[in-house]
C-alpha atoms as a PDB file:
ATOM      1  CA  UNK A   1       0.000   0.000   0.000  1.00  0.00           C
ATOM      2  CA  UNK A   2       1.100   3.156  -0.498  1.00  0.00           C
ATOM      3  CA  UNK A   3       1.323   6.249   2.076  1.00  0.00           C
ATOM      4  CA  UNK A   4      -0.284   8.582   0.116  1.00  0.00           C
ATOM      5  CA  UNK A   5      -3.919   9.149   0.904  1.00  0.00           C
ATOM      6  CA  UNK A   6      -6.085   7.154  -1.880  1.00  0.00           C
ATOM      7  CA  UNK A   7      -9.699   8.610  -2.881  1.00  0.00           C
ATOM      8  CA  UNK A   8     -11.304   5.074  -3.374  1.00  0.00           C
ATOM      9  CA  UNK A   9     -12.688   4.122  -0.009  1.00  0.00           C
ATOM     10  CA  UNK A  10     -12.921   0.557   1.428  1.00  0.00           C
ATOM     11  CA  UNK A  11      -9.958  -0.536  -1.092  1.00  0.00           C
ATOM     12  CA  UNK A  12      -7.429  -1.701   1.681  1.00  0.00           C
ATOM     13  CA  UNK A  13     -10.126  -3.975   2.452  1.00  0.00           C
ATOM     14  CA  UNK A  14      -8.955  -7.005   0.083  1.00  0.00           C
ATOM     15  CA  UNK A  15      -6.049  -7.161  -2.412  1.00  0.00           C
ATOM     16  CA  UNK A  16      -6.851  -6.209  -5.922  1.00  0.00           C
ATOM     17  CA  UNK A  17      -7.287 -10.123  -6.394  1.00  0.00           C
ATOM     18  CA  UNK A  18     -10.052 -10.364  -3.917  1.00  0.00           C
ATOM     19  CA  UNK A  19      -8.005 -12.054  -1.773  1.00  0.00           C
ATOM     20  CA  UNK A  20      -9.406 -12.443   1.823  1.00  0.00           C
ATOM     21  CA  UNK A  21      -8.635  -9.929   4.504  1.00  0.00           C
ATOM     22  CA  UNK A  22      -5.979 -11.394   7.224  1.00  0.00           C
ATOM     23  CA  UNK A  23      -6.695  -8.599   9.994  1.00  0.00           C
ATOM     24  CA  UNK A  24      -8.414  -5.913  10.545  1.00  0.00           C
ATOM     25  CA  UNK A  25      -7.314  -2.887  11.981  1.00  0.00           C
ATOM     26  CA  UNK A  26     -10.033  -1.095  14.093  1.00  0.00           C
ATOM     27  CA  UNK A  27      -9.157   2.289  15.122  1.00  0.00           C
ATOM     28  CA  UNK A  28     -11.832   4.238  17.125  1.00  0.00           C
ATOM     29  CA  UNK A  29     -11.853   8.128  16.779  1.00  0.00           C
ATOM     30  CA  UNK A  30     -13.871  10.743  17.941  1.00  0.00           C
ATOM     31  CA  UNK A  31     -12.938  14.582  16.254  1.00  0.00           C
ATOM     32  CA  UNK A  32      -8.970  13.339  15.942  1.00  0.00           C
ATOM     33  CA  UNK A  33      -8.506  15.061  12.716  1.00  0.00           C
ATOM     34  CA  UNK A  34      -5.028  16.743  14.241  1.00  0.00           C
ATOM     35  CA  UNK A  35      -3.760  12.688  14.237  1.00  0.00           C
ATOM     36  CA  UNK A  36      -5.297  10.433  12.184  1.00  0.00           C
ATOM     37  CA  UNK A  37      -3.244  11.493   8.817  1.00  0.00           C
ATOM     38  CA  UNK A  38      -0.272  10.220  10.745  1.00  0.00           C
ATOM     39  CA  UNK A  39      -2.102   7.022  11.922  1.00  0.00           C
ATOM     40  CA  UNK A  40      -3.409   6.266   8.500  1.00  0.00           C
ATOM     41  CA  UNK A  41      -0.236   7.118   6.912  1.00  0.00           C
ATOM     42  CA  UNK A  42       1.937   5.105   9.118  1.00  0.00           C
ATOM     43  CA  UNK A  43      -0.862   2.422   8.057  1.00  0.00           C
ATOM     44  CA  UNK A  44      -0.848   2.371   4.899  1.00  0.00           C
ATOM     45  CA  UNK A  45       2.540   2.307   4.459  1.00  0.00           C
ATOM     46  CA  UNK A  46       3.193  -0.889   6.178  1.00  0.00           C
ATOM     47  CA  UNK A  47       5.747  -3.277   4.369  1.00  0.00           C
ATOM     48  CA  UNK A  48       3.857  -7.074   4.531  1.00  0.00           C
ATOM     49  CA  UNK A  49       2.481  -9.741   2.562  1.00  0.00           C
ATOM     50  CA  UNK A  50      -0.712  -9.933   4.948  1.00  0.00           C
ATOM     51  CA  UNK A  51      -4.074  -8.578   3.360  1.00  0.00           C
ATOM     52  CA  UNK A  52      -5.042  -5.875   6.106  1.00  0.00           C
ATOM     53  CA  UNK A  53      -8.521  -3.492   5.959  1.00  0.00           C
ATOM     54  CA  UNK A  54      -8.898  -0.240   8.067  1.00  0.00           C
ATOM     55  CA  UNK A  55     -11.877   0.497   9.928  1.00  0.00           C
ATOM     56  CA  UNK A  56     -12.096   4.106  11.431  1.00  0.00           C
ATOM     57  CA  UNK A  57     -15.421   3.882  14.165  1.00  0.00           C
ATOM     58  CA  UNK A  58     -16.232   7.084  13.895  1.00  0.00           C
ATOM     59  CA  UNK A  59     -17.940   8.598  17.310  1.00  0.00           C
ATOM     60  CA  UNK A  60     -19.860  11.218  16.258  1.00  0.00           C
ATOM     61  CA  UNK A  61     -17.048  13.624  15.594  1.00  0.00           C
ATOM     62  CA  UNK A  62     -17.569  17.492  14.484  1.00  0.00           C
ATOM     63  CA  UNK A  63     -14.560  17.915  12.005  1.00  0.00           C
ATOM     64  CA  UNK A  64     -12.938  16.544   9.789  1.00  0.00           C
ATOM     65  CA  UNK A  65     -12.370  12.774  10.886  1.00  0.00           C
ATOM     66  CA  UNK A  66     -14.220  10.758   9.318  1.00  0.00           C
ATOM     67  CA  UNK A  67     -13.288  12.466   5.791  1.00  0.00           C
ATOM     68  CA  UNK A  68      -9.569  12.168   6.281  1.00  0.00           C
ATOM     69  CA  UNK A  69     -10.161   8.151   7.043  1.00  0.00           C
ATOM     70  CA  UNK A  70     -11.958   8.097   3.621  1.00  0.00           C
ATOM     71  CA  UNK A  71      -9.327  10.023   1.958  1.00  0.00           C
ATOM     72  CA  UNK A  72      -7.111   7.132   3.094  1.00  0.00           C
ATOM     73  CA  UNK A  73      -8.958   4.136   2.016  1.00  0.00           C
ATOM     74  CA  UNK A  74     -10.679   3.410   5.275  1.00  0.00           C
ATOM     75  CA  UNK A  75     -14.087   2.129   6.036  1.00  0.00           C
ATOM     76  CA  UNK A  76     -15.281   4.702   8.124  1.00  0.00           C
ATOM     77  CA  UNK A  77     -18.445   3.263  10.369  1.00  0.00           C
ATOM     78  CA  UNK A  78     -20.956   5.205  12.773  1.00  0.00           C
ATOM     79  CA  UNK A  79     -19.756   4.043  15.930  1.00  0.00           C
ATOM     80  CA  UNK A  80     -22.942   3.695  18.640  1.00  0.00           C
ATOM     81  CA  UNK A  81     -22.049   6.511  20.761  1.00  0.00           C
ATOM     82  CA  UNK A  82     -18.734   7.797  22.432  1.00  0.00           C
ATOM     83  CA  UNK A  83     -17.147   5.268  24.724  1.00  0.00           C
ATOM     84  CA  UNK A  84     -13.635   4.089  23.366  1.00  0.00           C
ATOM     85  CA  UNK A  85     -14.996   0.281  24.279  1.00  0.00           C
ATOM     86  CA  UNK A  86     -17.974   0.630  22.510  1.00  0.00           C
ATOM     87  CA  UNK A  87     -16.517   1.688  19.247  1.00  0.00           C
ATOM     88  CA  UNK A  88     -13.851  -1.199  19.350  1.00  0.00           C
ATOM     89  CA  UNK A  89     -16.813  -3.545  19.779  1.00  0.00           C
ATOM     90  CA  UNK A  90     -18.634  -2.608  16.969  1.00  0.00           C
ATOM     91  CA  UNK A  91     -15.614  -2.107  14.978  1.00  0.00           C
ATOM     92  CA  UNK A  92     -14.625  -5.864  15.731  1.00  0.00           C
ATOM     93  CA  UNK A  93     -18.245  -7.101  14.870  1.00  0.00           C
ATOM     94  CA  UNK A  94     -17.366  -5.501  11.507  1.00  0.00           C
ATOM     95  CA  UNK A  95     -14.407  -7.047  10.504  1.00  0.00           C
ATOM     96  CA  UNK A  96     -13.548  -9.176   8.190  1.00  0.00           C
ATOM     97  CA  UNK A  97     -10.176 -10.356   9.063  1.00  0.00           C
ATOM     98  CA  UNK A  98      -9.282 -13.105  11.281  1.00  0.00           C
ATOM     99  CA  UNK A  99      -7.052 -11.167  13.423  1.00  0.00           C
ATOM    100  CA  UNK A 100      -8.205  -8.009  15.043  1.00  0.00           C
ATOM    101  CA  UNK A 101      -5.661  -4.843  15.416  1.00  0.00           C
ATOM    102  CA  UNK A 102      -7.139  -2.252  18.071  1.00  0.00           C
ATOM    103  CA  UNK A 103      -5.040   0.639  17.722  1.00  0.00           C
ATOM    104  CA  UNK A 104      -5.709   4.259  18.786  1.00  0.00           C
ATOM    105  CA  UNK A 105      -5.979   7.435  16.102  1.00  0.00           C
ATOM    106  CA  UNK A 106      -2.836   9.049  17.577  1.00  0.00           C
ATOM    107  CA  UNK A 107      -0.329   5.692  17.247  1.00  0.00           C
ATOM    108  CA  UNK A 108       1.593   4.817  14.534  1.00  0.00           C
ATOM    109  CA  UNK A 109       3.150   1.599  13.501  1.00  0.00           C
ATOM    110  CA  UNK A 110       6.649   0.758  12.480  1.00  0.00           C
ATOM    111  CA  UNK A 111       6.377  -0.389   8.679  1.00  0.00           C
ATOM    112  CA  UNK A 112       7.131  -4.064  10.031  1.00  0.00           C
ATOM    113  CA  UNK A 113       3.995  -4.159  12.698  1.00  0.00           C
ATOM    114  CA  UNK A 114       2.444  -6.738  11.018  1.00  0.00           C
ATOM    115  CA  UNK A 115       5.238  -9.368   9.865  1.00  0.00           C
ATOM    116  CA  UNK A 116       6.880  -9.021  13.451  1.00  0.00           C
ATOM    117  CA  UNK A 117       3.583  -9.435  15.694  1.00  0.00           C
ATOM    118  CA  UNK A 118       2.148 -12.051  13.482  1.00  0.00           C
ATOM    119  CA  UNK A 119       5.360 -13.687  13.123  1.00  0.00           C
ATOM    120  CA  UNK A 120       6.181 -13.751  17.154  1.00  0.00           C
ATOM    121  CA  UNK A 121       2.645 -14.666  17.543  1.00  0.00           C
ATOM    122  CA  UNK A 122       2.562 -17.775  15.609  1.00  0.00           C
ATOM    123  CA  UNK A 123       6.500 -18.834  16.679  1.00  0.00           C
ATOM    124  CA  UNK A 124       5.113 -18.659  20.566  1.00  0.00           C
ATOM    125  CA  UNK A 125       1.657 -20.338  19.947  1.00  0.00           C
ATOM    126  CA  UNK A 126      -0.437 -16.580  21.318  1.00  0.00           C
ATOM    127  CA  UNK A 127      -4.196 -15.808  21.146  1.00  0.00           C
ATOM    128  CA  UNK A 128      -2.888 -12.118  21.657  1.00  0.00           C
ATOM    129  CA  UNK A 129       0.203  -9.767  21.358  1.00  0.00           C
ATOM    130  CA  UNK A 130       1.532  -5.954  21.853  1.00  0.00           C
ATOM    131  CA  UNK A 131       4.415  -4.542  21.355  1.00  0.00           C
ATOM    132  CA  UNK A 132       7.287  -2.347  23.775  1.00  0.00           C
ATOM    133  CA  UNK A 133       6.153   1.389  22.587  1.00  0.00           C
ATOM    134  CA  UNK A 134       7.453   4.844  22.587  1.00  0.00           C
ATOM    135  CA  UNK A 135       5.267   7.535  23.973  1.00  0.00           C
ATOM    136  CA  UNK A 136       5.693  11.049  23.071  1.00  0.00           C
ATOM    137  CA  UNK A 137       4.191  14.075  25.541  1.00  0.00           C
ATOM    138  CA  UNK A 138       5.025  15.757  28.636  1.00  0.00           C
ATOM    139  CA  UNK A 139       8.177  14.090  30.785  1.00  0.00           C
ATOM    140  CA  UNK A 140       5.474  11.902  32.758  1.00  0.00           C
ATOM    141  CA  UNK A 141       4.794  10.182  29.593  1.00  0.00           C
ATOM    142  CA  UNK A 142       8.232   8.273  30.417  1.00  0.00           C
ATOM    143  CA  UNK A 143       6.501   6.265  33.446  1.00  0.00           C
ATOM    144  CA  UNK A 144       3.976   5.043  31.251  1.00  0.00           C
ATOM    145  CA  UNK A 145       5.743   3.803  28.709  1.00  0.00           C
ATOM    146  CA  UNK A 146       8.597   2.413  31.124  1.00  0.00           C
ATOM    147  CA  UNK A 147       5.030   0.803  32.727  1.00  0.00           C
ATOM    148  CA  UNK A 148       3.854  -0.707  29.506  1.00  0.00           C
ATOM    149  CA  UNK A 149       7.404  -1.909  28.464  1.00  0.00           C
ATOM    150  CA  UNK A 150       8.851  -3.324  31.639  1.00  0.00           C
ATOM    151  CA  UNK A 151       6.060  -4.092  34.079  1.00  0.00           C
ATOM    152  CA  UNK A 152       3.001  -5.508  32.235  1.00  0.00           C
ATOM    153  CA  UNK A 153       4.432  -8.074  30.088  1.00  0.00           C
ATOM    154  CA  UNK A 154       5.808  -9.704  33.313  1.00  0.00           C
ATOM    155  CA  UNK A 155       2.244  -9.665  35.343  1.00  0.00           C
ATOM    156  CA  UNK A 156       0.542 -12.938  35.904  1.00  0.00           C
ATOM    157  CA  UNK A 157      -2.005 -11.530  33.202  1.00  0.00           C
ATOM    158  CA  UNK A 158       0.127  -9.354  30.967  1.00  0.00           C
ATOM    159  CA  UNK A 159      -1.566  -5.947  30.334  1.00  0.00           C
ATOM    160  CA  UNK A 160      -1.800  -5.246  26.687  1.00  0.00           C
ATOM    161  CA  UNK A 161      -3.378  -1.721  25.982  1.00  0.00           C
ATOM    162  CA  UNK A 162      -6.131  -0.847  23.834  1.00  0.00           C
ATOM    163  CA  UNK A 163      -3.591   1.391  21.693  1.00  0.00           C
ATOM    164  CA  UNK A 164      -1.460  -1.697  20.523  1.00  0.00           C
ATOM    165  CA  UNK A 165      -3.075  -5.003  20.625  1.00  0.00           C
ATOM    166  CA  UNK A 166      -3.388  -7.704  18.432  1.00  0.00           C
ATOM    167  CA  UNK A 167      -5.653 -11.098  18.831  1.00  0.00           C
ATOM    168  CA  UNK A 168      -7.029 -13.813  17.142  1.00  0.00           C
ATOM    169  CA  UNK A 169     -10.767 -13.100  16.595  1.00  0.00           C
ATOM    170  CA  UNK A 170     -12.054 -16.141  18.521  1.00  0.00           C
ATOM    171  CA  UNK A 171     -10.192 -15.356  21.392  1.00  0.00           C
ATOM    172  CA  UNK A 172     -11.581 -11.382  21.445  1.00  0.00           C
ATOM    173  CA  UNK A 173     -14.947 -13.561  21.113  1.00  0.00           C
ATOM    174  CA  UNK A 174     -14.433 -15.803  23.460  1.00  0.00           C
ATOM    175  CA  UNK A 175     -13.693 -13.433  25.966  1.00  0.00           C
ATOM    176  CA  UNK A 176     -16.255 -11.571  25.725  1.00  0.00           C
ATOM    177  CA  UNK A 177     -15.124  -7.805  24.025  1.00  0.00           C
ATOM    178  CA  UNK A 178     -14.278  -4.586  25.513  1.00  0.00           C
ATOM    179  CA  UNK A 179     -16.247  -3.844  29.090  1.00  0.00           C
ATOM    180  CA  UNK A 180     -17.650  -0.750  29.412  1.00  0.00           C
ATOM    181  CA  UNK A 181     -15.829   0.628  32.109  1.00  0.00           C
ATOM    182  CA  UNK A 182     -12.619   2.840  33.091  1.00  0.00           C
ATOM    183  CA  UNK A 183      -9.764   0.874  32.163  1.00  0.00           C
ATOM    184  CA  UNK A 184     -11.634  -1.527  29.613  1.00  0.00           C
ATOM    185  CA  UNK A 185      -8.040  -2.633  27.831  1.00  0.00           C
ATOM    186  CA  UNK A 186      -6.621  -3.458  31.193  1.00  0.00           C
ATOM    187  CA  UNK A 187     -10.131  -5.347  32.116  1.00  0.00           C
ATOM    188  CA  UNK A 188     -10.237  -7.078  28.680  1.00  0.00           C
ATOM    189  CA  UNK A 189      -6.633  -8.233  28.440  1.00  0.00           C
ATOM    190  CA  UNK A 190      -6.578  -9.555  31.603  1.00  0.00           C
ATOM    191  CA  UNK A 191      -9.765 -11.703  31.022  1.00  0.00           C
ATOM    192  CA  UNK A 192      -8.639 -12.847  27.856  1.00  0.00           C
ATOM    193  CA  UNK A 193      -5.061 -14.172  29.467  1.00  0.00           C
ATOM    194  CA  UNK A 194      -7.290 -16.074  32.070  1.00  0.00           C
ATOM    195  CA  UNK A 195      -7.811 -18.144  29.479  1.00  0.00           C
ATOM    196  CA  UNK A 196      -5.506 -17.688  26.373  1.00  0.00           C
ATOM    197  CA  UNK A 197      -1.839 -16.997  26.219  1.00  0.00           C
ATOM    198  CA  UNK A 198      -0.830 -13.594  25.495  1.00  0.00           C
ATOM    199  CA  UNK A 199       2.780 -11.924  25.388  1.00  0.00           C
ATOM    200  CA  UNK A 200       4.907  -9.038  24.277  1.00  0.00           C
ATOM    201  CA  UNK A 201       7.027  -9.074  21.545  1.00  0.00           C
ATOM    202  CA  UNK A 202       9.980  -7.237  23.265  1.00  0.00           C
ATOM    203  CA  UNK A 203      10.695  -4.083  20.507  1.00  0.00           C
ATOM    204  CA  UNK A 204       9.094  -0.835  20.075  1.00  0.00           C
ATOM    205  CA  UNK A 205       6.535  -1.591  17.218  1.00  0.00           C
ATOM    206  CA  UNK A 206       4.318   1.568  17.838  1.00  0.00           C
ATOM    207  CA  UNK A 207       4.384   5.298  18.981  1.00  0.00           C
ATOM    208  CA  UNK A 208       1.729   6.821  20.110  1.00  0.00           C
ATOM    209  CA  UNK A 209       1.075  10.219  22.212  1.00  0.00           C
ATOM    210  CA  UNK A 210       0.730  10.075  25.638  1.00  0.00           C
ATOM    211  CA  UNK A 211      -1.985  13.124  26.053  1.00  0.00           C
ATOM    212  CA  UNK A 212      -4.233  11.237  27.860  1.00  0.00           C
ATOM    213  CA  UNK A 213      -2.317  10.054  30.860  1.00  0.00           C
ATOM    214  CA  UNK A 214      -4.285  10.209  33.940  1.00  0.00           C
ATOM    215  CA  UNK A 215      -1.277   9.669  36.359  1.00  0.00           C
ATOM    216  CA  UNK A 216      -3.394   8.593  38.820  1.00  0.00           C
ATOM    217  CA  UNK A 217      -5.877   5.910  36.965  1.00  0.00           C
ATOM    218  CA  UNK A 218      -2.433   4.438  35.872  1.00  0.00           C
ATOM    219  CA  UNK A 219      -0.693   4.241  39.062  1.00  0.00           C
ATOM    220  CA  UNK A 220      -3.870   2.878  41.037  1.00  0.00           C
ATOM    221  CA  UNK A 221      -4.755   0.061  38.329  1.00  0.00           C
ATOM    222  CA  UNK A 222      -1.043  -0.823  38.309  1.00  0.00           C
ATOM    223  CA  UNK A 223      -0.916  -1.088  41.885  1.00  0.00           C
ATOM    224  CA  UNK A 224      -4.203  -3.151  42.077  1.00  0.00           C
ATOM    225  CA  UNK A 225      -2.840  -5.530  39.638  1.00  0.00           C
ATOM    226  CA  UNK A 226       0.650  -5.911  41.646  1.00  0.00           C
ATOM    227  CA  UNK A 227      -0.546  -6.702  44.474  1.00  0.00           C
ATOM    228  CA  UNK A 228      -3.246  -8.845  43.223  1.00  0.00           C
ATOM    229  CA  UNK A 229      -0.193 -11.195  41.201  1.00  0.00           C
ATOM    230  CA  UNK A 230       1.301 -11.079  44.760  1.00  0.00           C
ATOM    231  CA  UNK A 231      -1.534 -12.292  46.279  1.00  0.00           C
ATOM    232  CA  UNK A 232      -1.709 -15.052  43.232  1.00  0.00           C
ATOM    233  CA  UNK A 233       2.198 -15.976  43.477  1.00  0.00           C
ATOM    234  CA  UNK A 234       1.902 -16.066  47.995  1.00  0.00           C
ATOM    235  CA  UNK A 235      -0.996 -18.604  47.750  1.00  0.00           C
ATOM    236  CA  UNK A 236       0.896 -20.637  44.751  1.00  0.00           C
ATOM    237  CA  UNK A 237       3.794 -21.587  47.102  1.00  0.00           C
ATOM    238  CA  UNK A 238       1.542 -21.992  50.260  1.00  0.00           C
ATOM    239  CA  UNK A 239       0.379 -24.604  48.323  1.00  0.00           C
ATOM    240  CA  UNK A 240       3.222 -26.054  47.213  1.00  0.00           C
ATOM    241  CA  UNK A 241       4.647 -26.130  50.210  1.00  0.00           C
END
């Protein structure tokens, strides 16, 4: 594909044989015209054999959003209101491929997102994978991503955020989708490793902005999880022993 924007809407969909779509990308936005040319671009200009579509779910935005996705060759959809887990729901119910990409409008992907995650995926047998990312903002920014890169791969239930997460559609099924609640990557992902195995593929794959840190939602949730693994790992060896 090429990283120009393309007027003919819906074409990333299949390959110009009509071959069927491998994954789907769903990429929720609501009035993110200021980022989604980068997103898009970065996506269309990724360098794989893999037949990918683009869905933008489109939450009601005001300017220019869902036009710049069409410019690009997404499939823009209407999402069903505003929530962030909503419109990856919907987005997934849409798709065609058999593997599901949830990525956010301000990330973009490293032109080898696909062959690496797919590749590391099948070589370690996972329902699910992210990536180590780079996060670009204000200095806080730094936790986070040192967070995401160094502490939730090595949880109990790895962590994989909403922004950079890639799983098999019957697994995303099976679990049961995006919750509607604060936190619905960190509830989803965790679910889903209850019962499927899910990793990290150990580069930086993606880089997204970190705008919409809320210092404290990220320090209590990382917290809660810590010292629920604890818990996990304490009772493990009490009964081992």
């Amino acid at each position: 594909m090429a990283s120009e924007p393309r007027g003919d809407a819906g074409s990333a969909a299949v390959s110009s044989d009509g071959a069927p779509v491998d994954v789907s990308f769903v990429v929720p936005a609501r009035n993110e015209a200021d980022y989604l040319r980068g997103t898009l671009a970065s996506l269309a200009g990724l360098d794989t054999d893999y037949e990918y579509e683009v869905l933008v779910v489109d939450g009601d935005s005001s300017d220019a959003t869902p036009a710049i996705a069409r410019e690009y060759g997404a499939t823009v959809l209407e999402g069903p209101g505003t929530s962030i887990a909503a419109g990856r729901n919907y987005g997934a119910r849409r798709a065609s491929g058999d593997w599901l990409a949830f990525i956010d409008a301000d990330t973009r992907v490293r032109a080898d997102y696909l062959t690496e995650l797919l590749g590391y995926a099948a070589a370690t047998d996972l329902a699910a994978v992210s990536s180590h990312c780079r996060m670009t903002g204000p200095r806080r920014t730094k936790l986070m991503e040192a967070t995401i890169n160094h502490v939730f791969p090595h949880l109990e239930r790895p962590i994989l955020p909403g922004f950079n997460l890639l799983v098999r559609r019957e697994a995303f099924e099976d679990a049961g989708g995006f919750p509607n609640v604060p936190n619905e990557d960190t509830a989803f992902s965790r679910r889903l490793a209850s019962s499927h195995p899910t990793g990290y593929y150990a580069e930086p794959l993606v880089e997204t902005s970190g705008r919409r840190i809320d210092q404290r939602g990220l320090t209590g949730t990382l917290t809660y999880y810590l010292r629920l693994d604890l818990e996990r790992l304490r009772a493990s060896r009490g009964r081992d022993g």
